[in-house]
Protein backbone atom coordinates (compact mmCIF):
# COMPACT_ATOMS: atom_id res chain seq x y z
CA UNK A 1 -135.67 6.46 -120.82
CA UNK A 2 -132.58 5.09 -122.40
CA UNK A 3 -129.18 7.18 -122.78
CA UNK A 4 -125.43 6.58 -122.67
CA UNK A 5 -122.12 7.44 -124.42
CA UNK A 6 -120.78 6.61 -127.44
CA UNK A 7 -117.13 7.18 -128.49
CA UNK A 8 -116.27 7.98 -132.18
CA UNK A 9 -112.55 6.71 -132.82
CA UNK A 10 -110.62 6.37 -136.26
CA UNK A 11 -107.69 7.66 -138.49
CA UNK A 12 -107.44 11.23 -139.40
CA UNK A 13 -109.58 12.45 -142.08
CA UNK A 14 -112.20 9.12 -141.74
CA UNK A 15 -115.07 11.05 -141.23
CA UNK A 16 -115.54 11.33 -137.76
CA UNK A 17 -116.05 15.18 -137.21
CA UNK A 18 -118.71 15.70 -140.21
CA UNK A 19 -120.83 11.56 -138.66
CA UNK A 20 -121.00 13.96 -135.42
CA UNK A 21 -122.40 17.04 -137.18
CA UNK A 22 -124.77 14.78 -139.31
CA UNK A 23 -125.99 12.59 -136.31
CA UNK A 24 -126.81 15.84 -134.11
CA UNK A 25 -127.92 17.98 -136.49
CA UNK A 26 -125.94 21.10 -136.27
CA UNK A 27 -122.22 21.47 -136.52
CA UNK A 28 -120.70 21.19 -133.13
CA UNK A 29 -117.35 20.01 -134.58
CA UNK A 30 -115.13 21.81 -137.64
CA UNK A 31 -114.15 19.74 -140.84
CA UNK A 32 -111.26 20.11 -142.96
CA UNK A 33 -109.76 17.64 -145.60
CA UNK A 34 -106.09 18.59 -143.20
CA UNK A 35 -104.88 15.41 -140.91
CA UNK A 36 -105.69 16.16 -137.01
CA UNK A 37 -108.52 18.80 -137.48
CA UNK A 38 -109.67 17.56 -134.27
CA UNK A 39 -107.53 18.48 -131.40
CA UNK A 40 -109.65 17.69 -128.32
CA UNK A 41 -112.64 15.54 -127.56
CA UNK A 42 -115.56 17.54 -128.63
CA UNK A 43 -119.25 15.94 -126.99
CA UNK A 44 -122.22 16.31 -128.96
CA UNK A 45 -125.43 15.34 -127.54
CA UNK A 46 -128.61 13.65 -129.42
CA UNK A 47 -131.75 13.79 -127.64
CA UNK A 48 -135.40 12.56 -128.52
CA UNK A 49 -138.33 11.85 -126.43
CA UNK A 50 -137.50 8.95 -124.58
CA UNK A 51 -133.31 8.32 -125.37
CA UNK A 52 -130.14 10.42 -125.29
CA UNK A 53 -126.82 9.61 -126.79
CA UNK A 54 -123.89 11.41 -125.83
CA UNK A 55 -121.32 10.99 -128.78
CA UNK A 56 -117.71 12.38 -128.23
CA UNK A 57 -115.53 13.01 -131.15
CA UNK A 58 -111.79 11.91 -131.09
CA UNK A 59 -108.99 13.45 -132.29
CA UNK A 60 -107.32 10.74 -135.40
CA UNK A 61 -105.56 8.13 -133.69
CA UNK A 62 -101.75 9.00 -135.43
CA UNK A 63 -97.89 8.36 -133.92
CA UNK A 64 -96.84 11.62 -132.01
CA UNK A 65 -94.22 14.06 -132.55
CA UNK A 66 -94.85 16.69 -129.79
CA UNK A 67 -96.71 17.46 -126.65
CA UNK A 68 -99.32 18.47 -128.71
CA UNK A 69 -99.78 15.07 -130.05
CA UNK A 70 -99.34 13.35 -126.65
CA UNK A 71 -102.33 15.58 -124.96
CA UNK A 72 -104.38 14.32 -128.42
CA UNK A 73 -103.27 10.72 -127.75
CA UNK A 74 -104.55 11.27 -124.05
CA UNK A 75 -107.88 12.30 -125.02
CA UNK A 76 -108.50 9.63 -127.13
CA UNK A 77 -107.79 7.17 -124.52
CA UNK A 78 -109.72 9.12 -121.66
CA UNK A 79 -112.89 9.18 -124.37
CA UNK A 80 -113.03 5.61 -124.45
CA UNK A 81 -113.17 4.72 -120.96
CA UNK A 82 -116.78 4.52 -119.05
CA UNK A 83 -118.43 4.42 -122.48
CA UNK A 84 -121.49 2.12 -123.46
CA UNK A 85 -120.35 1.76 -126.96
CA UNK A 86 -117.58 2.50 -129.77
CA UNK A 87 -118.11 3.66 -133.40
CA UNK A 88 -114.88 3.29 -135.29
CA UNK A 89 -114.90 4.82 -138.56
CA UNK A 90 -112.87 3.55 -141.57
CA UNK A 91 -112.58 5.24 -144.95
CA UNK A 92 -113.82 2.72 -147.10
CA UNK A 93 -110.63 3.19 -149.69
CA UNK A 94 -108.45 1.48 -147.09
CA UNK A 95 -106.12 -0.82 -148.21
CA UNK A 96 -105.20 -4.50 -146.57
CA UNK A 97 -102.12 -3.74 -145.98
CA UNK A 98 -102.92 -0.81 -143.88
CA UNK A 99 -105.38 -1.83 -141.08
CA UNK A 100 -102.18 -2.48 -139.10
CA UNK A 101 -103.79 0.45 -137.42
CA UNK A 102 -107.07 -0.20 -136.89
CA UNK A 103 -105.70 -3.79 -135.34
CA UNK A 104 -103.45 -2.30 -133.01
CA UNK A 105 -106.39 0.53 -131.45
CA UNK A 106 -108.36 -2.25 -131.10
CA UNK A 107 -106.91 -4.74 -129.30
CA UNK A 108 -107.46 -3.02 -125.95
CA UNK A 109 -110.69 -3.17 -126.51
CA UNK A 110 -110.92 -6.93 -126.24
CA UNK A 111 -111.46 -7.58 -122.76
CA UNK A 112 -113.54 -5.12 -122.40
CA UNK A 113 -116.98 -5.88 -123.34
CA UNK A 114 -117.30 -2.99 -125.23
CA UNK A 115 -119.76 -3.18 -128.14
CA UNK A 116 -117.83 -1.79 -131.61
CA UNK A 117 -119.25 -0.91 -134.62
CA UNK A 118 -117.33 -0.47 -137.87
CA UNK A 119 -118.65 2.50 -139.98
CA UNK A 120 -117.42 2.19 -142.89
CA UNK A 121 -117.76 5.66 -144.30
CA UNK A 122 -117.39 7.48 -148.12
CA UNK A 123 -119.52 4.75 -150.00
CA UNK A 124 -120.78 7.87 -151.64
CA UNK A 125 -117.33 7.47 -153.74
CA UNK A 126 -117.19 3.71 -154.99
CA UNK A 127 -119.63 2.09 -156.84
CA UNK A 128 -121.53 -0.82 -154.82
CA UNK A 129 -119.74 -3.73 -156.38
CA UNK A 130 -115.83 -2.43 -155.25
CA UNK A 131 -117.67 -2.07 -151.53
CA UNK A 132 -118.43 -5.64 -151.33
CA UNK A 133 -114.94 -7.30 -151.08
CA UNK A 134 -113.96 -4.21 -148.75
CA UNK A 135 -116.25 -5.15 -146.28
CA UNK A 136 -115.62 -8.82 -146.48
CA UNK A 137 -112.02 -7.96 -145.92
CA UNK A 138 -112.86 -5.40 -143.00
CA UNK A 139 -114.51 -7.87 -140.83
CA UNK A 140 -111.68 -10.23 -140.32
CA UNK A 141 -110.22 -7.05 -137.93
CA UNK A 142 -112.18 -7.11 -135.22
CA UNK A 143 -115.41 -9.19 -133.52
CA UNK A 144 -117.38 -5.68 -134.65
CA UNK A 145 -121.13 -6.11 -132.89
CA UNK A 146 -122.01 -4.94 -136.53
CA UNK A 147 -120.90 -3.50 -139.87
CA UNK A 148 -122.95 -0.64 -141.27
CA UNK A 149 -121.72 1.17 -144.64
CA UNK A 150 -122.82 4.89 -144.64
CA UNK A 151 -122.04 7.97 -146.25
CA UNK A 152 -121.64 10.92 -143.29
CA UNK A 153 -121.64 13.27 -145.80
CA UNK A 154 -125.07 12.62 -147.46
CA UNK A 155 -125.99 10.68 -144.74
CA UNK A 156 -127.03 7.30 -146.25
CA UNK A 157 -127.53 4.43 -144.31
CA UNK A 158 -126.93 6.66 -141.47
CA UNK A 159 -130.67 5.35 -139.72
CA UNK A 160 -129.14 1.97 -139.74
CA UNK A 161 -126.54 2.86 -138.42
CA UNK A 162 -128.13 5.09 -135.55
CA UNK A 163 -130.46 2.15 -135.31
CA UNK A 164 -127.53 -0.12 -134.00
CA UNK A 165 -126.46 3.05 -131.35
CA UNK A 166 -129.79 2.78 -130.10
CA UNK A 167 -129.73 -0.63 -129.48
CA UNK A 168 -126.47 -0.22 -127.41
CA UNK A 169 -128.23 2.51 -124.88
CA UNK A 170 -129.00 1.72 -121.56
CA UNK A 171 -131.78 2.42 -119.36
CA UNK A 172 -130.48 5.56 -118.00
CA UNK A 173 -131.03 9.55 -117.18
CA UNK A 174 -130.67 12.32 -119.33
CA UNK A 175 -127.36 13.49 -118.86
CA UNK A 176 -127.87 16.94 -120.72
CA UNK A 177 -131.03 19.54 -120.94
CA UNK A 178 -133.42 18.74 -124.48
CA UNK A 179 -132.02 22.23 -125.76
CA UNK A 180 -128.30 21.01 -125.35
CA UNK A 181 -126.33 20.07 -128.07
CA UNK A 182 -122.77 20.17 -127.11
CA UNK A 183 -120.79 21.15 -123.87
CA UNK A 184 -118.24 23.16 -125.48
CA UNK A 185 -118.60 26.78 -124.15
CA UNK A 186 -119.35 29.54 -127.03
CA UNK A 187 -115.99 31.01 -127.21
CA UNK A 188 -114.13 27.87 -127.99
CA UNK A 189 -116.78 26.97 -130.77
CA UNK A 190 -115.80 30.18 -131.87
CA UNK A 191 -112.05 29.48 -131.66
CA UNK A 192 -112.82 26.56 -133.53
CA UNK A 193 -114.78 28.01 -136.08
CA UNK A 194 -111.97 30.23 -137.11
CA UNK A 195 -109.81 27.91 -137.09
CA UNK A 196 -111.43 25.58 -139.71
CA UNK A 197 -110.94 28.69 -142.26
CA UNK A 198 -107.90 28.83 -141.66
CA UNK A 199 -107.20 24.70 -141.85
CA UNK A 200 -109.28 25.15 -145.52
CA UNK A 201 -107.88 28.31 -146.88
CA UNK A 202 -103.81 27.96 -145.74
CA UNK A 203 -101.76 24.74 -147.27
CA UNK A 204 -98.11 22.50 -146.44
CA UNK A 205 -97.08 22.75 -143.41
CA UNK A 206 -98.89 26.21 -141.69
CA UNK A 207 -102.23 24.84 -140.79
CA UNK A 208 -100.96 22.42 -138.65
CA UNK A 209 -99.32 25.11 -136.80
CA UNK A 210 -101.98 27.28 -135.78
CA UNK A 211 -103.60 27.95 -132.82
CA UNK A 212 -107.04 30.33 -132.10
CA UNK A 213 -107.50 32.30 -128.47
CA UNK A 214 -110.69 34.16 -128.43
CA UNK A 215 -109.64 37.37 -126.40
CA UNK A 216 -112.30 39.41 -125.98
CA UNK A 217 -115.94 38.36 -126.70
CA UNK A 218 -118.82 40.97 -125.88
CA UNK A 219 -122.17 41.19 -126.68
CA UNK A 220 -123.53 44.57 -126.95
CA UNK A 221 -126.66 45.95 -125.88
CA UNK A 222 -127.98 45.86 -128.94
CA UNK A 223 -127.23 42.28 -129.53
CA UNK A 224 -124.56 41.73 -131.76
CA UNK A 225 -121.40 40.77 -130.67
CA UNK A 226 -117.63 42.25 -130.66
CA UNK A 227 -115.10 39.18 -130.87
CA UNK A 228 -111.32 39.92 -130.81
CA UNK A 229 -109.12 36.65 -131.45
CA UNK A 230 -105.43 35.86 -131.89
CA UNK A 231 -103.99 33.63 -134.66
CA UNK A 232 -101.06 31.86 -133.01
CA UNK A 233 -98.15 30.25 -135.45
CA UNK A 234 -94.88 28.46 -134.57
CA UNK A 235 -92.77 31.17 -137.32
CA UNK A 236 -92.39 34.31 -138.40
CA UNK A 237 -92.36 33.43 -141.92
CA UNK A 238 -96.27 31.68 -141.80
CA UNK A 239 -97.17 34.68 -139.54
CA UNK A 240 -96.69 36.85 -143.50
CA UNK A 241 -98.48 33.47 -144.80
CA UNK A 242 -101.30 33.76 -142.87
CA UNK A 243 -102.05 37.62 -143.47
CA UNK A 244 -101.82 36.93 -146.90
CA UNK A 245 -100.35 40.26 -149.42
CA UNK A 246 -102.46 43.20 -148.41
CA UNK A 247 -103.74 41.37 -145.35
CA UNK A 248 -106.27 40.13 -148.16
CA UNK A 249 -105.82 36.03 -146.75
CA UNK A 250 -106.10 36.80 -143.41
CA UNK A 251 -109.88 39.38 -144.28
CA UNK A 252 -110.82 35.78 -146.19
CA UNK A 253 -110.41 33.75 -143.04
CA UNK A 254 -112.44 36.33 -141.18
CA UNK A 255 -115.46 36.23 -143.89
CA UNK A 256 -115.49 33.31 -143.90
CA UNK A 257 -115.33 32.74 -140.14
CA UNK A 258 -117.70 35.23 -139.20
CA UNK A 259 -120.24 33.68 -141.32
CA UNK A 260 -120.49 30.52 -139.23
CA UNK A 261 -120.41 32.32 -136.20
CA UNK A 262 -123.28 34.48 -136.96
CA UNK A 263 -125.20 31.59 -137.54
CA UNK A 264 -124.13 29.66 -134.87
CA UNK A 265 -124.87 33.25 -132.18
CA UNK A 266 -127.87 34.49 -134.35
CA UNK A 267 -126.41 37.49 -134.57
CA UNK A 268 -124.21 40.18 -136.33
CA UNK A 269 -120.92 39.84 -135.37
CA UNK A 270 -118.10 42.77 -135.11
CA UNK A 271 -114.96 39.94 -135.65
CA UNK A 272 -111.21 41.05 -135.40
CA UNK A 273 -108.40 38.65 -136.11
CA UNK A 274 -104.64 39.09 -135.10
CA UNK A 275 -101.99 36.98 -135.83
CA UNK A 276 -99.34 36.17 -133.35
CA UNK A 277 -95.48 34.10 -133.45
CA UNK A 278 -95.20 31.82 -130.46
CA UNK A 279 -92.68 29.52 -131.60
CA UNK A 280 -92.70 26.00 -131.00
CA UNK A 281 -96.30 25.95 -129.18
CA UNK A 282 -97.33 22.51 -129.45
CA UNK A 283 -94.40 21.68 -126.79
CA UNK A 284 -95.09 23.92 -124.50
CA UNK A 285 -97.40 22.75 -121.65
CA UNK A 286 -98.38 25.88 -120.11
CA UNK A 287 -99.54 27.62 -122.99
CA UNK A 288 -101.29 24.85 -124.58
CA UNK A 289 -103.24 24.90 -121.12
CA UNK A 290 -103.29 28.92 -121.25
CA UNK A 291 -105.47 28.60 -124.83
CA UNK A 292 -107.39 26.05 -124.25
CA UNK A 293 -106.08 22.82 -124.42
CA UNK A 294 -106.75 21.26 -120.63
């Protein structure tokens, strides 16, 4: 039996989130096209026959401007310690002059043994000839263990890549039952779930904003399931945003919301959305903690 954990570290919006989803097989992590979709580490667990990988999703490594960002900044950190391997994905649009980044997150990692491979992810959008001097250039970052070019979105090249995870496992126990696929408990999935709608379906500045407390989640005796949550913004003026004129935005999010989480329960769901003004949440610590965020 082999097994071990594997971080997943990058910018925002390089593809982490949907390489977890595609490696595991379900969608244990939300996906928007909005900077810092990921908030927390989310663990997603792989499991055949004789291996298990435990992959844990990062939240985009970025400069912080509240507490918000700080608790992000510490989960990235705490998700790369005790780990048998890194994946950091790049967009593979990135510019020279802007893997200033990518230098700086990974010098730590150089006296650490750590094996790193560079995804290089979204060859699915440039032809195969503008890829080549991209990942000539790439290479000079880092001493990567190895260089794989995928798509997580289609998912080519993605058995080469999961080829070079297995070769980084360790004999080792399985950390997680066969039937496990994440350790995130159902009603932050949830949380999270309605949250991506709301990401995808709100724009500027609002999004980024938002918080999602699941405050009442039932299941009845017939099955289905009554789910009460609160939509938390930072202003009064998103808060008429949000519910959208005739509450119409706000019965979109929930569509669209419940539809993932029917799938994800297997069964009907009975979903009720609020929306709340707690100004200025992302600096304050006990609320952050009270919703979620430990």
């Amino acid at each position: 039996m082999k097994s071990g954990f594997i971080a997943i570290t990058g910018r925002p919006n390089a593809g982490k989130s949907t390489l977890l989803n595609r490696i595991v097989g379900e969608k244990v992590a939300i996906v928007s096209n909005k900077p810092q979709t990921t908030r927390t580490k989310i663990l997603g667990v792989y499991t055949e026959k004789d291996l298990q990988a435990v992959l844990i999703d990062t939240p985009g490594i970025h400069k912080p401007h509240n507490k918000l960002g700080k608790r992000m900044e510490k989960y990235i950190y705490t998700a790369t310690q005790d780990i048998d391997a890194l994946i950091y994905v790049v967009d593979c649009g990135i510019r020279p002059e802007e893997t200033e980044v990518e230098k700086k997150a990974l010098a730590g990692l150089k006296t650490s043994g750590i094996p790193v491979i560079l995804a290089v992810n979204k060859i699915d959008t440039k032809e195969r000839l503008q890829l080549l001097p991209v990942l000539d250039r790439l290479k000079d970052m880092y001493d990567f263990s190895d260089i794989v070019p995928i798509s997580a979105k289609t998912g080519e090249n993605l058995p080469e890549l999961f080829k070079k995870i297995k070769e980084c496992l360790k004999e080792g126990p399985k950390f997680f039952p066969d039937d496990v696929i994440t350790d995130q408990p159902e009603r932050q999935i949830v949380s999270e779930f309605i949250r991506e709608k709301a990401l995808r379906l709100l724009n500027k500045e609002v999004p980024h904003g938002i918080a999602v407390e699941i405050e009442r989640m039932k299941q009845r005796e017939n099955g289905t399931y009554e789910i009460l949550a609160a939509i938390y913004c930072e202003k009064q003026s998103h808060k008429g945003i949000i519910i959208g004129k005739g509450g119409e935005k706000l019965k979109q999010i929930g569509r669209q919301a419940r539809e993932d989480i029917e799938r994800f329960l297997g069964a009907k769901v009975y979903l009720e959305l609020w929306v709340r003004v707690k100004e200025d949440w992302r600096n304050k610590e006990n609320f952050m903690t009270d919703i979620g965020f430990e």
